[in-house]
N, C-alpha and C. Protein backbone atom coordinates (compact mmCIF):
# COMPACT_ATOMS: atom_id res chain seq x y z
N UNK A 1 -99.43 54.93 252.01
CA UNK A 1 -99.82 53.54 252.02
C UNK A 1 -101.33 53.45 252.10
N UNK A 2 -102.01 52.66 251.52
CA UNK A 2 -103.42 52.42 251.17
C UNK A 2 -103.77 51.41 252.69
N UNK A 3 -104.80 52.03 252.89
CA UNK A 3 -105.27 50.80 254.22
C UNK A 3 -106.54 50.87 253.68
N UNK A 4 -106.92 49.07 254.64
CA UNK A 4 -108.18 48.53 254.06
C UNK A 4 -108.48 48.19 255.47
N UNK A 5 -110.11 48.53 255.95
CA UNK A 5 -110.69 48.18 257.09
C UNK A 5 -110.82 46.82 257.41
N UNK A 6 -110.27 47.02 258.42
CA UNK A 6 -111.16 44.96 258.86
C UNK A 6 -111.56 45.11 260.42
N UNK A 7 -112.55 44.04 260.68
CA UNK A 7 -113.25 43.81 261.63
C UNK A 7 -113.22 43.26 262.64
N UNK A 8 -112.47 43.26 263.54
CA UNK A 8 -111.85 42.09 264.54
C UNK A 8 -113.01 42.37 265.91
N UNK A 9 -112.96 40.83 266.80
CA UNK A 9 -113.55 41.00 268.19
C UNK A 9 -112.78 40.39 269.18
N UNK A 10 -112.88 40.56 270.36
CA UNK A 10 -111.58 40.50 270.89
C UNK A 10 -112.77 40.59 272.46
N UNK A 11 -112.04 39.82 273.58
CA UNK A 11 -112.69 40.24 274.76
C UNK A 11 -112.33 41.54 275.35
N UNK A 12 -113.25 41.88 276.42
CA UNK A 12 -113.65 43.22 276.81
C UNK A 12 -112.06 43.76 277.58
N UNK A 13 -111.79 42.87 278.18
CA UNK A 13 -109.98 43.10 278.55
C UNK A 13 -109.11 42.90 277.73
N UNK A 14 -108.92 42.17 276.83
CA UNK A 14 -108.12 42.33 275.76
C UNK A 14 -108.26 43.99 275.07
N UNK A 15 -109.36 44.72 274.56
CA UNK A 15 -109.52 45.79 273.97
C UNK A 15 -109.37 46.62 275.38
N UNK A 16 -108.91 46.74 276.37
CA UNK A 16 -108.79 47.79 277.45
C UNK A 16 -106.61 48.19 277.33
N UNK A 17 -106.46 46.68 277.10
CA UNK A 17 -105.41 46.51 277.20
C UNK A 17 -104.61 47.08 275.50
N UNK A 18 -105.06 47.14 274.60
CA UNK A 18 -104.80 47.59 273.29
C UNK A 18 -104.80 48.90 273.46
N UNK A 19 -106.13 49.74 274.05
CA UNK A 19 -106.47 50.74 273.89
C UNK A 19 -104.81 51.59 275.12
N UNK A 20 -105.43 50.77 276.41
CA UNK A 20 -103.80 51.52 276.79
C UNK A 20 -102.50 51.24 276.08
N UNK A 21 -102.11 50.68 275.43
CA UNK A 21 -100.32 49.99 275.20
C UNK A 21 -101.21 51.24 273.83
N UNK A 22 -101.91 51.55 272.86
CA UNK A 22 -101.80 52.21 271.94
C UNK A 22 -101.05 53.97 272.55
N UNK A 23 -102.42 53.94 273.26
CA UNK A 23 -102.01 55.69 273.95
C UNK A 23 -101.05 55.59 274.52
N UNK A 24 -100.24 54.68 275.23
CA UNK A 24 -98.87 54.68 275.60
C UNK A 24 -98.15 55.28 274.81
N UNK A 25 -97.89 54.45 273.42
CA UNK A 25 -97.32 54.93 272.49
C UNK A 25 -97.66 55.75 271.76
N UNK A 26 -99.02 56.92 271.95
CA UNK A 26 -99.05 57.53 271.04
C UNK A 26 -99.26 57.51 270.13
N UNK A 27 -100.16 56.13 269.57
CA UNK A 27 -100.56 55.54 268.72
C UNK A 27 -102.32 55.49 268.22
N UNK A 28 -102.87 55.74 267.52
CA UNK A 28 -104.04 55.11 266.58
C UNK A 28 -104.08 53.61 267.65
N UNK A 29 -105.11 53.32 267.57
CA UNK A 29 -105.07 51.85 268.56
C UNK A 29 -105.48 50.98 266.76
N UNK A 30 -105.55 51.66 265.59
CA UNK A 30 -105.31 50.54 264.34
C UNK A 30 -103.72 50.65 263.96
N UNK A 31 -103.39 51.60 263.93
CA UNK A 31 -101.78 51.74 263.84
C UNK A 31 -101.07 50.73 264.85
N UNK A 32 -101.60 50.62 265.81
CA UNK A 32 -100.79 50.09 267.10
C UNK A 32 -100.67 48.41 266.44
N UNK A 33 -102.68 47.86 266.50
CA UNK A 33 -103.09 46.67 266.40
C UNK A 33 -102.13 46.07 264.90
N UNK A 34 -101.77 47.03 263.62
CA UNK A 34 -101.12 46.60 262.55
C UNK A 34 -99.70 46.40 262.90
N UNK A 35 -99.15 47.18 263.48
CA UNK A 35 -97.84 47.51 263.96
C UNK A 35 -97.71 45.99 264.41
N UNK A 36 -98.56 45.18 265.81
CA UNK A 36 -98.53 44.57 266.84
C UNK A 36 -98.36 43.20 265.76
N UNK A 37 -99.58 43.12 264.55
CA UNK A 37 -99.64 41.83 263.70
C UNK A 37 -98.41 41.87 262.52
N UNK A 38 -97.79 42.62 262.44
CA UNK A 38 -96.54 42.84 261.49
C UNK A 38 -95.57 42.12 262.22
N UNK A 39 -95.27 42.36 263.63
CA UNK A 39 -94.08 42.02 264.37
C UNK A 39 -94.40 40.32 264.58
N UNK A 40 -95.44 40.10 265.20
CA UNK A 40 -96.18 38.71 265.13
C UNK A 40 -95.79 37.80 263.86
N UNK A 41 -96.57 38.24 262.81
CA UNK A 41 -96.07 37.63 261.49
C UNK A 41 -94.60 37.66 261.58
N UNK A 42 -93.34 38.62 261.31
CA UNK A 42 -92.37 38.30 261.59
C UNK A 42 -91.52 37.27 262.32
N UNK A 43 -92.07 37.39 263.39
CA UNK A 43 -91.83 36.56 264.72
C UNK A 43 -92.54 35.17 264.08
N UNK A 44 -93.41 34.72 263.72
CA UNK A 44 -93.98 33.45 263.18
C UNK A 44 -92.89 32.90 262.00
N UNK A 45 -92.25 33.98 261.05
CA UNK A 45 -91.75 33.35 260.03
C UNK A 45 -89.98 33.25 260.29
N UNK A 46 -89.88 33.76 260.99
CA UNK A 46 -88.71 33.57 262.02
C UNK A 46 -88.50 32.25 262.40
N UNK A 47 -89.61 31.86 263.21
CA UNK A 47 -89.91 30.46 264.15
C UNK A 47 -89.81 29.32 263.00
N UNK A 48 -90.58 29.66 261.85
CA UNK A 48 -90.86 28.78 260.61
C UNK A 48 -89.24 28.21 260.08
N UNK A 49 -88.84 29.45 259.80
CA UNK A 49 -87.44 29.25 259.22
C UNK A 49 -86.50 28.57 260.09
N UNK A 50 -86.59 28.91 261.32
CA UNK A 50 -85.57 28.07 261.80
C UNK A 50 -86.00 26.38 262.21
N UNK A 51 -87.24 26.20 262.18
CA UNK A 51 -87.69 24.62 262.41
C UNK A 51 -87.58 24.26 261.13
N UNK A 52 -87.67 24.60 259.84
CA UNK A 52 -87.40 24.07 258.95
C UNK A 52 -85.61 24.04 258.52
N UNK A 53 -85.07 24.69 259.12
CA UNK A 53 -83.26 24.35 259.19
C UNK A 53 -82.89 23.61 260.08
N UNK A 54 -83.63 23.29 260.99
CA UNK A 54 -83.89 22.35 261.88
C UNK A 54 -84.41 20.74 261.64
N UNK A 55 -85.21 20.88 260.55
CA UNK A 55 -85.62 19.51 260.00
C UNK A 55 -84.33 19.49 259.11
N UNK A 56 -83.78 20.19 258.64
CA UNK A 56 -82.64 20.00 257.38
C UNK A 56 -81.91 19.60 257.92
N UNK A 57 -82.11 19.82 259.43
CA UNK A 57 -80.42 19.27 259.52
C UNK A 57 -80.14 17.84 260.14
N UNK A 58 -81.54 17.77 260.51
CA UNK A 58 -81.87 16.21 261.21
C UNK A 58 -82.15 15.50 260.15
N UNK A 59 -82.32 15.87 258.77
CA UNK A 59 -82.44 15.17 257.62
C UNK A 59 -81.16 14.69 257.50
N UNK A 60 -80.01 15.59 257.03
CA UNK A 60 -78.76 15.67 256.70
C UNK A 60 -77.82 14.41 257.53
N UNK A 61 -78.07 14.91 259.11
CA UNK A 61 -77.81 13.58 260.09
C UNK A 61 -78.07 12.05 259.66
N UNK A 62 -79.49 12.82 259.67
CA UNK A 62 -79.91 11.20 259.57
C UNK A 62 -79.37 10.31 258.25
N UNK A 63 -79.28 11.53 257.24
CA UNK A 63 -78.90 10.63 256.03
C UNK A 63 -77.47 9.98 256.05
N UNK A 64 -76.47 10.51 256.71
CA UNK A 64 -75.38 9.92 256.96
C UNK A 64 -75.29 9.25 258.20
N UNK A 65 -76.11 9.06 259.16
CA UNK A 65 -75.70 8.28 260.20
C UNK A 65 -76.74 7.25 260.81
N UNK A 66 -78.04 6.98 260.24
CA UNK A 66 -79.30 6.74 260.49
C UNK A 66 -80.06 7.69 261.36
N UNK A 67 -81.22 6.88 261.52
CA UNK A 67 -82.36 7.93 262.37
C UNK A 67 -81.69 8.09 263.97
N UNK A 68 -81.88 8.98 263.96
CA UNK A 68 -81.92 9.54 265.54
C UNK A 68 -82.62 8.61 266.37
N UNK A 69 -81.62 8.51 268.06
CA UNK A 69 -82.36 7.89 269.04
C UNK A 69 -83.79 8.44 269.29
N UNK A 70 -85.00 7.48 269.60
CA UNK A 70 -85.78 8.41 270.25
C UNK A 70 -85.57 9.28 271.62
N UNK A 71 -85.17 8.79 272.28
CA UNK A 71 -84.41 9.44 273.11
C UNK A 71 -84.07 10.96 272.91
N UNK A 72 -83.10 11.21 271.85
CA UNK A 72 -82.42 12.20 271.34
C UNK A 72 -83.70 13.28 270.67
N UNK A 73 -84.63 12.84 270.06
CA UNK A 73 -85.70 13.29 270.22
C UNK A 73 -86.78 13.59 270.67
N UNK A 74 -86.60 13.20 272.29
CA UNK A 74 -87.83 12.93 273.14
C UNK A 74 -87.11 15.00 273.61
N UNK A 75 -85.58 14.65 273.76
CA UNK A 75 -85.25 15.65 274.42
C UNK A 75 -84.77 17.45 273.55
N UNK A 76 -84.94 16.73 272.75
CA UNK A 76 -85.20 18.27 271.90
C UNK A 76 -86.60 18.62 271.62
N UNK A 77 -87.20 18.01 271.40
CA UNK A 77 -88.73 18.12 271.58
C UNK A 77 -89.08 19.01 272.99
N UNK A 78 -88.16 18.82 273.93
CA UNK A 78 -87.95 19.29 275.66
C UNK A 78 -87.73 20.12 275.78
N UNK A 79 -86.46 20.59 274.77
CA UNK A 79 -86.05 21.52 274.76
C UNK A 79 -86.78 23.07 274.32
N UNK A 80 -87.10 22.66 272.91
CA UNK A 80 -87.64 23.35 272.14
C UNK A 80 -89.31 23.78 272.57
N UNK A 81 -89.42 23.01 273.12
CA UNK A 81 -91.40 22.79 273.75
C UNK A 81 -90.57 24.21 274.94
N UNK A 82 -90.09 24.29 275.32
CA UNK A 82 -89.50 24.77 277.24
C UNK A 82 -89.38 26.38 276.51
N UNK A 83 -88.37 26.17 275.58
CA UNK A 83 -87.90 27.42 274.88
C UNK A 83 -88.71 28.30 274.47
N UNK A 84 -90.35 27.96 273.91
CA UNK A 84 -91.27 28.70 273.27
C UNK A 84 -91.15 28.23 272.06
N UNK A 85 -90.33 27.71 271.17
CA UNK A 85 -90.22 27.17 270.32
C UNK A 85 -90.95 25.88 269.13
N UNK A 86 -91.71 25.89 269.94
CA UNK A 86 -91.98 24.82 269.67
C UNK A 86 -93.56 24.07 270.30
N UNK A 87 -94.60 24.46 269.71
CA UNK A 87 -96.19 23.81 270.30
C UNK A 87 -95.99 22.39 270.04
N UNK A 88 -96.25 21.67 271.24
CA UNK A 88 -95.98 20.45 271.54
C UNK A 88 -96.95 19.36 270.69
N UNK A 89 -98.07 20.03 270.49
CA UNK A 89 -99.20 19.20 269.80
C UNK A 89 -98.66 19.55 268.06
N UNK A 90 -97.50 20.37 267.37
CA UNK A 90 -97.64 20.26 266.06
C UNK A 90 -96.07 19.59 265.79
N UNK A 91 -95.38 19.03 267.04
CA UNK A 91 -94.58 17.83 266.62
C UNK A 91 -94.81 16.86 265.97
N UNK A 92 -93.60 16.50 264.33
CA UNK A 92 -94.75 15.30 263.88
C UNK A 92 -94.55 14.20 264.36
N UNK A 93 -95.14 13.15 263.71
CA UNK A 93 -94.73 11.81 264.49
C UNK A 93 -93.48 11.59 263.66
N UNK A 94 -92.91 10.21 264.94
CA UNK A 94 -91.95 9.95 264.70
C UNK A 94 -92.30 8.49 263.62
N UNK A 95 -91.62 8.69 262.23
CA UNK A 95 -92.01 7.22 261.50
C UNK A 95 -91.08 7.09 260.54
């Protein structure tokens, strides 16, 4: 596999903390740091996919039964915010 350098900065405890979890594993601390943003990205498009089957399905609802209480959305918003699921500031509005 072809690798291409890049340049990252990071605080002075953050890079203490890379450098051990790398040698833990026995790792390149760039092997580790790629390894670490692979699983991340994963984990992001994971999250993506399921809030967007998540809007599908509150679409789907809504199209057969009208809009959702706010209510009903104050508390999945609750849910999902609690769960990790969900950054509270990129809820959209309700309209």
């Amino acid at each position: 596999m072809t690798s291409r350098k890049l340049s990252i900065s990071v605080p002075p405890e953050v890079e203490e903390t890379i450098k051990a979890a790398a040698a833990e594993e026995g790792k390149p601390v760039s092997a580790w740091l790629a390894e670490a943003a692979v699983e991340k990205a994963q984990i992001a498009a994971l999250h993506a996919q399921g809030r967007a089957a998540a809007r599908e399905l509150v679409s789907e609802y809504e199209s057969e039964h009208g809009k959702l209480p706010e209510e009903s959305r104050q508390r999945a918003r609750q849910f999902l915010t609690e769960a990790g699921l969900l950054d509270d500031a990129a809820w959209p509005a309700v309209g």
